[in-house]
C-alpha atoms as a PDB file:
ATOM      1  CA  UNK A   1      87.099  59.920 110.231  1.00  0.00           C
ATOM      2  CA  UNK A   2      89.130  60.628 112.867  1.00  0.00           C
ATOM      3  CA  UNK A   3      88.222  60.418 116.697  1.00  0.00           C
ATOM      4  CA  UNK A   4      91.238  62.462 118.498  1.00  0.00           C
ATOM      5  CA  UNK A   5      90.633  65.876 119.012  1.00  0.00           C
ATOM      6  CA  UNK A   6      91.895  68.015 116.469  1.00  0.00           C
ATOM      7  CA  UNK A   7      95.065  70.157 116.028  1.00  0.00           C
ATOM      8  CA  UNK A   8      93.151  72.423 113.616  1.00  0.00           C
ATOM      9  CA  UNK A   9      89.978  73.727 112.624  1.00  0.00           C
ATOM     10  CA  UNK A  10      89.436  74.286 109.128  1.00  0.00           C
ATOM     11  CA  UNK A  11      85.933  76.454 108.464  1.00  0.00           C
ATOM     12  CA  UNK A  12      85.160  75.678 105.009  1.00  0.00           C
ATOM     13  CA  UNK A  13      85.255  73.477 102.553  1.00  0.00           C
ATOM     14  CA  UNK A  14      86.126  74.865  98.911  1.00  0.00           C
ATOM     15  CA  UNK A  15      89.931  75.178  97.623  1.00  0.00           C
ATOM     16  CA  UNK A  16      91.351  76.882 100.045  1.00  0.00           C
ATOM     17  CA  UNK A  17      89.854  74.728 103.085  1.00  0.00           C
ATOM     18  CA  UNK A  18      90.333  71.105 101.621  1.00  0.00           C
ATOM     19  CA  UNK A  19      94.296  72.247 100.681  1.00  0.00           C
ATOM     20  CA  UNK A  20      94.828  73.546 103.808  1.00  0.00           C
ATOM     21  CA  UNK A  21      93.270  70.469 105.560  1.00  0.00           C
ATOM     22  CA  UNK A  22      95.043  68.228 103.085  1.00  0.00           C
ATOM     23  CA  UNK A  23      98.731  69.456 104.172  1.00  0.00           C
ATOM     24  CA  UNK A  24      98.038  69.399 107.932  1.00  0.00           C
ATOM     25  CA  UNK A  25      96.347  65.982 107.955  1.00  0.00           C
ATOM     26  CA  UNK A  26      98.861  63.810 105.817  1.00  0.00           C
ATOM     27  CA  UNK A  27     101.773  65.704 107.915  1.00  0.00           C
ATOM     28  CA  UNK A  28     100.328  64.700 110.872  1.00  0.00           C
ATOM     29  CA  UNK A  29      98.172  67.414 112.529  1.00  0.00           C
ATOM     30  CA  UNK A  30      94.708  66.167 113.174  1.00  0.00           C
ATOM     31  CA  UNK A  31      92.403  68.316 111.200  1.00  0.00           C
ATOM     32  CA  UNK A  32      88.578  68.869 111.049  1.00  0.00           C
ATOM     33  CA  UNK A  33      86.590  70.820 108.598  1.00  0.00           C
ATOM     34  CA  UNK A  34      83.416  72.251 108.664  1.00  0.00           C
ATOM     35  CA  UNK A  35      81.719  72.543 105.184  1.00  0.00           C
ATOM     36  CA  UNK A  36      78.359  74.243 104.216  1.00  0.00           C
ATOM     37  CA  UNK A  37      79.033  73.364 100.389  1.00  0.00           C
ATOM     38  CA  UNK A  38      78.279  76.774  99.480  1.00  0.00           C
ATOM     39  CA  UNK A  39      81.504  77.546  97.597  1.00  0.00           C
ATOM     40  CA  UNK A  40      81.278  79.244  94.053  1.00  0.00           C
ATOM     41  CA  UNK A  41      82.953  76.299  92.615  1.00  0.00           C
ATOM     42  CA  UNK A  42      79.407  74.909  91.923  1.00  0.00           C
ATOM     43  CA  UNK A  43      79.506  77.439  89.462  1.00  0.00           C
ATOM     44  CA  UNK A  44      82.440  77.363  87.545  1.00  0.00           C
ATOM     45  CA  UNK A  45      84.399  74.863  84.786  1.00  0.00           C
ATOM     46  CA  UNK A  46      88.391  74.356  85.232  1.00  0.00           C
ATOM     47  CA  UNK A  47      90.240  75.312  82.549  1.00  0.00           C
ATOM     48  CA  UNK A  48      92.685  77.834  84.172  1.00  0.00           C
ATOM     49  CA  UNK A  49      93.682  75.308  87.116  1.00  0.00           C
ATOM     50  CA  UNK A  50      97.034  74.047  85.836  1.00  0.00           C
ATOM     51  CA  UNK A  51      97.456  70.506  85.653  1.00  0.00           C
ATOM     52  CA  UNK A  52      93.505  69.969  85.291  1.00  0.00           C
ATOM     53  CA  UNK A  53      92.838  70.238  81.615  1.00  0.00           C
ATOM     54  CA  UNK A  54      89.182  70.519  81.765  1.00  0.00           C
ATOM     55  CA  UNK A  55      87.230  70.266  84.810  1.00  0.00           C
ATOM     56  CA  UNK A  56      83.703  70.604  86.393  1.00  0.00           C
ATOM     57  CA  UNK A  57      84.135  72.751  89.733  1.00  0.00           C
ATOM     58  CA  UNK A  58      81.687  70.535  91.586  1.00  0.00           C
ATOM     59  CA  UNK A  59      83.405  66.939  89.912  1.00  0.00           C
ATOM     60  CA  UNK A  60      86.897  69.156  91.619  1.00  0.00           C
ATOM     61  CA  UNK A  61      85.208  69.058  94.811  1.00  0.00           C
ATOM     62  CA  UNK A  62      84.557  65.417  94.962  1.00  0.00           C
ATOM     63  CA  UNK A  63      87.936  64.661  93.816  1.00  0.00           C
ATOM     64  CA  UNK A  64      89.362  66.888  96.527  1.00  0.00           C
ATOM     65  CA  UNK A  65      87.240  65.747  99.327  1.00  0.00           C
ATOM     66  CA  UNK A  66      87.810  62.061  98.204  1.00  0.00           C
ATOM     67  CA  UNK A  67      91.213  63.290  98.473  1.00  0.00           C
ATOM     68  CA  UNK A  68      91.301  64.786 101.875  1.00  0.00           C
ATOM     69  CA  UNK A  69      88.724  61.958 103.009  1.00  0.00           C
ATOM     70  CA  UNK A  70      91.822  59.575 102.389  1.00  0.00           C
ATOM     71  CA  UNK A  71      93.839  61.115 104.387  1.00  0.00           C
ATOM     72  CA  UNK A  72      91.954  61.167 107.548  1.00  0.00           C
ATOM     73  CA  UNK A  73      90.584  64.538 107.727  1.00  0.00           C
ATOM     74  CA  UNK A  74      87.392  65.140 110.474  1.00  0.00           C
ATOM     75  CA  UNK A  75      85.163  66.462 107.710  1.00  0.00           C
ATOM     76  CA  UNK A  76      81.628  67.800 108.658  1.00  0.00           C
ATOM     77  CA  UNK A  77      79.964  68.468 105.807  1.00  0.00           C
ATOM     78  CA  UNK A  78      76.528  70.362 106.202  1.00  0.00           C
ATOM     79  CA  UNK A  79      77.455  71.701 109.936  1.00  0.00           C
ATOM     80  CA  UNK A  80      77.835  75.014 109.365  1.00  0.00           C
ATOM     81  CA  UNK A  81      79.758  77.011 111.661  1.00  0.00           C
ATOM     82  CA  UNK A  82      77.709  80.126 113.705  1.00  0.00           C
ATOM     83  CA  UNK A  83      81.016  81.034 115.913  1.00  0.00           C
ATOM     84  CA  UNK A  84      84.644  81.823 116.331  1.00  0.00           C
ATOM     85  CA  UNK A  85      86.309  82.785 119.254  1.00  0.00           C
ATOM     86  CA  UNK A  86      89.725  82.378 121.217  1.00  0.00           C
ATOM     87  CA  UNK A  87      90.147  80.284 124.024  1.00  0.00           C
ATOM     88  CA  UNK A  88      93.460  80.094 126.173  1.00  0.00           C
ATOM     89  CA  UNK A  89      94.942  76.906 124.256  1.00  0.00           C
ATOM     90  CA  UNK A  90      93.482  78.184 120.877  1.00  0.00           C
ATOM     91  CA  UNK A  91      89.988  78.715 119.373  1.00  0.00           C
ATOM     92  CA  UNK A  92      86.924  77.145 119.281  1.00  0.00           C
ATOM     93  CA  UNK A  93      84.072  77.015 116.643  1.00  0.00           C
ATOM     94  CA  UNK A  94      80.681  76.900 117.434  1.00  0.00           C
ATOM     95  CA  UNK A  95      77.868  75.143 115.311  1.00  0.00           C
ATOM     96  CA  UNK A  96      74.168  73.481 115.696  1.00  0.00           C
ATOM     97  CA  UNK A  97      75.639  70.290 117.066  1.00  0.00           C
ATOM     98  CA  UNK A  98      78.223  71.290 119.180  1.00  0.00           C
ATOM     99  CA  UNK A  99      81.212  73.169 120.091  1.00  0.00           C
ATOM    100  CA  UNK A 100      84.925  72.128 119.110  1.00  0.00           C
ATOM    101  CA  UNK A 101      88.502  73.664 119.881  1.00  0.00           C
ATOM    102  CA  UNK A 102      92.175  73.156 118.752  1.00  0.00           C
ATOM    103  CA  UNK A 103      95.153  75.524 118.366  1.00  0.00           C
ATOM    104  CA  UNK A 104      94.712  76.492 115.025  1.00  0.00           C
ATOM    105  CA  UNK A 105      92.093  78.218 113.065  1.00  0.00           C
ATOM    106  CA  UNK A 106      91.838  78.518 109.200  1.00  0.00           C
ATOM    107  CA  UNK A 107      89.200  80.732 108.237  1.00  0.00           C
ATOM    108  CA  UNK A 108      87.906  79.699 104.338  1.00  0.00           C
ATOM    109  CA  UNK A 109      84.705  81.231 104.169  1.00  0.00           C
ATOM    110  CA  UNK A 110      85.160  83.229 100.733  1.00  0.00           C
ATOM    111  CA  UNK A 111      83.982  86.495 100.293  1.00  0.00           C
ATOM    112  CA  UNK A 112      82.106  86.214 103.882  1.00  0.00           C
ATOM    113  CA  UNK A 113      84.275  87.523 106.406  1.00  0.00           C
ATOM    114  CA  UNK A 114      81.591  87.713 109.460  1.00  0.00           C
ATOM    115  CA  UNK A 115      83.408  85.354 111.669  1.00  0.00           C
ATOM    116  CA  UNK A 116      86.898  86.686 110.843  1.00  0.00           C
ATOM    117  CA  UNK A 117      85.115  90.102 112.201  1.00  0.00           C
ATOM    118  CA  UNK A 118      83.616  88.179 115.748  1.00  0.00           C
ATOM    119  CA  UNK A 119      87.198  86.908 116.475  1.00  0.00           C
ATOM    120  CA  UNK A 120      88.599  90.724 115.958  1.00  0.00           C
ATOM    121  CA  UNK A 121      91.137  90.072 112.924  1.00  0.00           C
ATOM    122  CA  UNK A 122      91.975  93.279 111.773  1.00  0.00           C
ATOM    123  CA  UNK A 123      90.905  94.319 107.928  1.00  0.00           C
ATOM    124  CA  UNK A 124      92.476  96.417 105.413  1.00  0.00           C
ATOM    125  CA  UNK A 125      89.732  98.342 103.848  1.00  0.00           C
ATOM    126  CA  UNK A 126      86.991  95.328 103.226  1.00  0.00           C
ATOM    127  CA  UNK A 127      89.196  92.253 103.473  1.00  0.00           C
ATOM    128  CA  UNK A 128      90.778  91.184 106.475  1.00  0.00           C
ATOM    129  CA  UNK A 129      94.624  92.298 106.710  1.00  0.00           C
ATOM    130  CA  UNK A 130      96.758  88.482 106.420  1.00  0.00           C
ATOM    131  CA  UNK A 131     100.074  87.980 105.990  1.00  0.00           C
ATOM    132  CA  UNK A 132     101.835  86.119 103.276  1.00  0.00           C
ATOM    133  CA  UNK A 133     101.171  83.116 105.042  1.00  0.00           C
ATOM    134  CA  UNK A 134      97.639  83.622 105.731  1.00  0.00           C
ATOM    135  CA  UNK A 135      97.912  84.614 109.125  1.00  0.00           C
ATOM    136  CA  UNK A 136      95.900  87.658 110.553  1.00  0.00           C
ATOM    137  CA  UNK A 137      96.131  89.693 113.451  1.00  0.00           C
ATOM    138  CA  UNK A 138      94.917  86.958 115.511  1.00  0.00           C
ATOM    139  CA  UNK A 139      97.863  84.798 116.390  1.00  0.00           C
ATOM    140  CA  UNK A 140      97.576  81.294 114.725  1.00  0.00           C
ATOM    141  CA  UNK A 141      94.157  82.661 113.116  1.00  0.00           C
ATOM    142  CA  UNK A 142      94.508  82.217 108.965  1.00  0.00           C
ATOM    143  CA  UNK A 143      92.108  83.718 106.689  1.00  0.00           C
ATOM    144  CA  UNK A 144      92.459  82.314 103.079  1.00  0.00           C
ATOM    145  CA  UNK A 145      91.103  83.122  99.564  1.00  0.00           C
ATOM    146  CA  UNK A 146      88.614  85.406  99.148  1.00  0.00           C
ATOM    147  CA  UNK A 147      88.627  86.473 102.607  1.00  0.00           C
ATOM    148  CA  UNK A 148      91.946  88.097 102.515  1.00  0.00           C
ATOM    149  CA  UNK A 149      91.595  89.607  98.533  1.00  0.00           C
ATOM    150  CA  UNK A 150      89.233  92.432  96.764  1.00  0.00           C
ATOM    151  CA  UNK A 151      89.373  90.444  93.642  1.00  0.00           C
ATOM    152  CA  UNK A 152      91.716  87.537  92.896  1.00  0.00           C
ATOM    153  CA  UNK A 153      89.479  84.974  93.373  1.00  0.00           C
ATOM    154  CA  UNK A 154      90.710  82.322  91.808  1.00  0.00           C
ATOM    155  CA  UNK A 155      90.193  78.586  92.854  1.00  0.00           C
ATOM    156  CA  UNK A 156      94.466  78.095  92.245  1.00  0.00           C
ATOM    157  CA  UNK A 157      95.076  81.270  94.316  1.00  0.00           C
ATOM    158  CA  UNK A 158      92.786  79.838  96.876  1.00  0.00           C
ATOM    159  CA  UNK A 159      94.278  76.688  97.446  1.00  0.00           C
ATOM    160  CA  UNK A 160      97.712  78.090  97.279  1.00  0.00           C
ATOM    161  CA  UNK A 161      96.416  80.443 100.312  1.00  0.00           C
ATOM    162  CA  UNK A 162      95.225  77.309 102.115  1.00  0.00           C
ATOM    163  CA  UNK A 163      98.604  75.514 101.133  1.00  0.00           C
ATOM    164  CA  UNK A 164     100.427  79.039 102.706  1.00  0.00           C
ATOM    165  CA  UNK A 165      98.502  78.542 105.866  1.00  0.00           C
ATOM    166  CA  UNK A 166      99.084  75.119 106.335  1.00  0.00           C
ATOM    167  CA  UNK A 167     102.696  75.149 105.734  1.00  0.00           C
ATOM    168  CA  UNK A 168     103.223  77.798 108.500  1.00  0.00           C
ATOM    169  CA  UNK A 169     101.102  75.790 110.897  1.00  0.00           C
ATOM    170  CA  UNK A 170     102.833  73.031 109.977  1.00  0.00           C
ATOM    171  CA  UNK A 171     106.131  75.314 110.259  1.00  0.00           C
ATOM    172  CA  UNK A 172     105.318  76.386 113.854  1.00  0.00           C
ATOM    173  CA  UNK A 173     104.868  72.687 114.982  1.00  0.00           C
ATOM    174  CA  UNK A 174     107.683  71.525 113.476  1.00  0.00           C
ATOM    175  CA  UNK A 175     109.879  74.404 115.017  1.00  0.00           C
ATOM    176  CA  UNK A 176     111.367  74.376 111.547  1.00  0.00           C
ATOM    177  CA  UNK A 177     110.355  75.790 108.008  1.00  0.00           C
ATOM    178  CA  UNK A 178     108.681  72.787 107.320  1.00  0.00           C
ATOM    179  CA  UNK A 179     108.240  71.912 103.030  1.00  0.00           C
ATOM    180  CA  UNK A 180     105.674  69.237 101.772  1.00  0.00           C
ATOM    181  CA  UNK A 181     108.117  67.691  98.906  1.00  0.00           C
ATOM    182  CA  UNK A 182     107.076  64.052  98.556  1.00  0.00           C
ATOM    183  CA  UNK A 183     108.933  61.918  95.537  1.00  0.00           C
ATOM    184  CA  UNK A 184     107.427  58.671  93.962  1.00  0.00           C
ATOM    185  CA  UNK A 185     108.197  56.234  96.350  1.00  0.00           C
ATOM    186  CA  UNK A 186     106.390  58.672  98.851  1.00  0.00           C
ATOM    187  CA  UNK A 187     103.228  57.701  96.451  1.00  0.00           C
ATOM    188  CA  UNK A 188     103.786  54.003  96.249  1.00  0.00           C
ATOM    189  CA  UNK A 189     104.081  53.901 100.014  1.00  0.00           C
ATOM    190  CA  UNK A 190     100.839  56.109 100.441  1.00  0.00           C
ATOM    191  CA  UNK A 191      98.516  54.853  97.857  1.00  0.00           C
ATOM    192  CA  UNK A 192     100.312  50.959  98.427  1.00  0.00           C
ATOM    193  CA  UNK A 193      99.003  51.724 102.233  1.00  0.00           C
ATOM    194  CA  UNK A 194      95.356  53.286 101.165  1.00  0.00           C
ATOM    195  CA  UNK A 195      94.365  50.516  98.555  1.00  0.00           C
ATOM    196  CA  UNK A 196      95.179  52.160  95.404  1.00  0.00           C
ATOM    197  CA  UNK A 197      97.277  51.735  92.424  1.00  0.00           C
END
């Protein structure tokens, strides 16, 4: 777990949250997410994820917090997340055991758009208005999967939409379009330096 204070706040912890978390942590941007657990992938089975043949959603989620988890990622799981609001070097998040803050904000909530509504992102219709790289209204405020669609919600969309968000954060730090392209010697050198084969 990481002890510097983070570059970006990640509320919630299904697809969308854990990709987005995933590409900001292993390129560097210190990243903590808050996670309730109560995505729908508890209910579903993984057959139209590609590259995952056959796959319980909740055996998904411990593969892709394991996943984050080895990269470093500040992961909360359990603290859920009461507030959003913007500060003048970013946002912070409010919850039960504290309050946190960093420049970015990725909203992965699902279907529940409440705190995208506190912080004042503006909606089209029932979902909140985003970008095609996740951002809303809200500068350097992302809102990801279900939050941001009436009915595509789809746990490959949603991690692409986490993926989108990252990549622009990543993007804006960079001062560059910044791509996430690694090649196998980028594995032997991550996994060689984790422990694994």
């Amino acid at each position: 777990m990481s002890e510097s204070t983070p570059d970006v706040l990640v509320v919630g912890g299904g697809p969308a949250g854990l990709s987005a978390a995933l590409f900001t942590q292993k390129n560097g941007l210190e990243t903590t997410v808050f996670d309730t657990d109560g995505t729908w992938m508890h209910k579903a089975h993984l057959f139209n994820y590609l590259g995952v043949g056959s796959q319980d959603g909740s055996s998904f989620l411990d593969t892709a917090r394991t996943q984050v988890d080895r990269f470093g990622v500040d992961r909360h799981q359990g603290e859920e997340v009461t507030d959003v609001a913007e500060t003048d070097d970013g946002f912070s998040v409010t919850t039960e055991d504290g309050e946190y803050e960093a420049p970015y904000l990725v909203l992965a909530t699902g279907a529940n758009r409440d705190l995208a509504e506190s912080l004042g992102c503006a909606f089209d219709g029932d979902v909140v208005d985003v970008d095609v790289t996740m951002e809303t209204s809200v500068d350097d405020a992302y809102a990801t999967g279900a939050m941001g669609r009436a009915e595509e919600w789809q746990a490959i969309i949603s991690a692409g939409d986490g993926a989108a968000a990252a990549l622009n954060i990543l993007t804006k730090e960079k001062g560059e379009h910044f791509h996430d392209f690694d090649v196998p010697a980028d594995a032997d050198a991550v996994f060689g330096s984790m422990g694994e084969e």
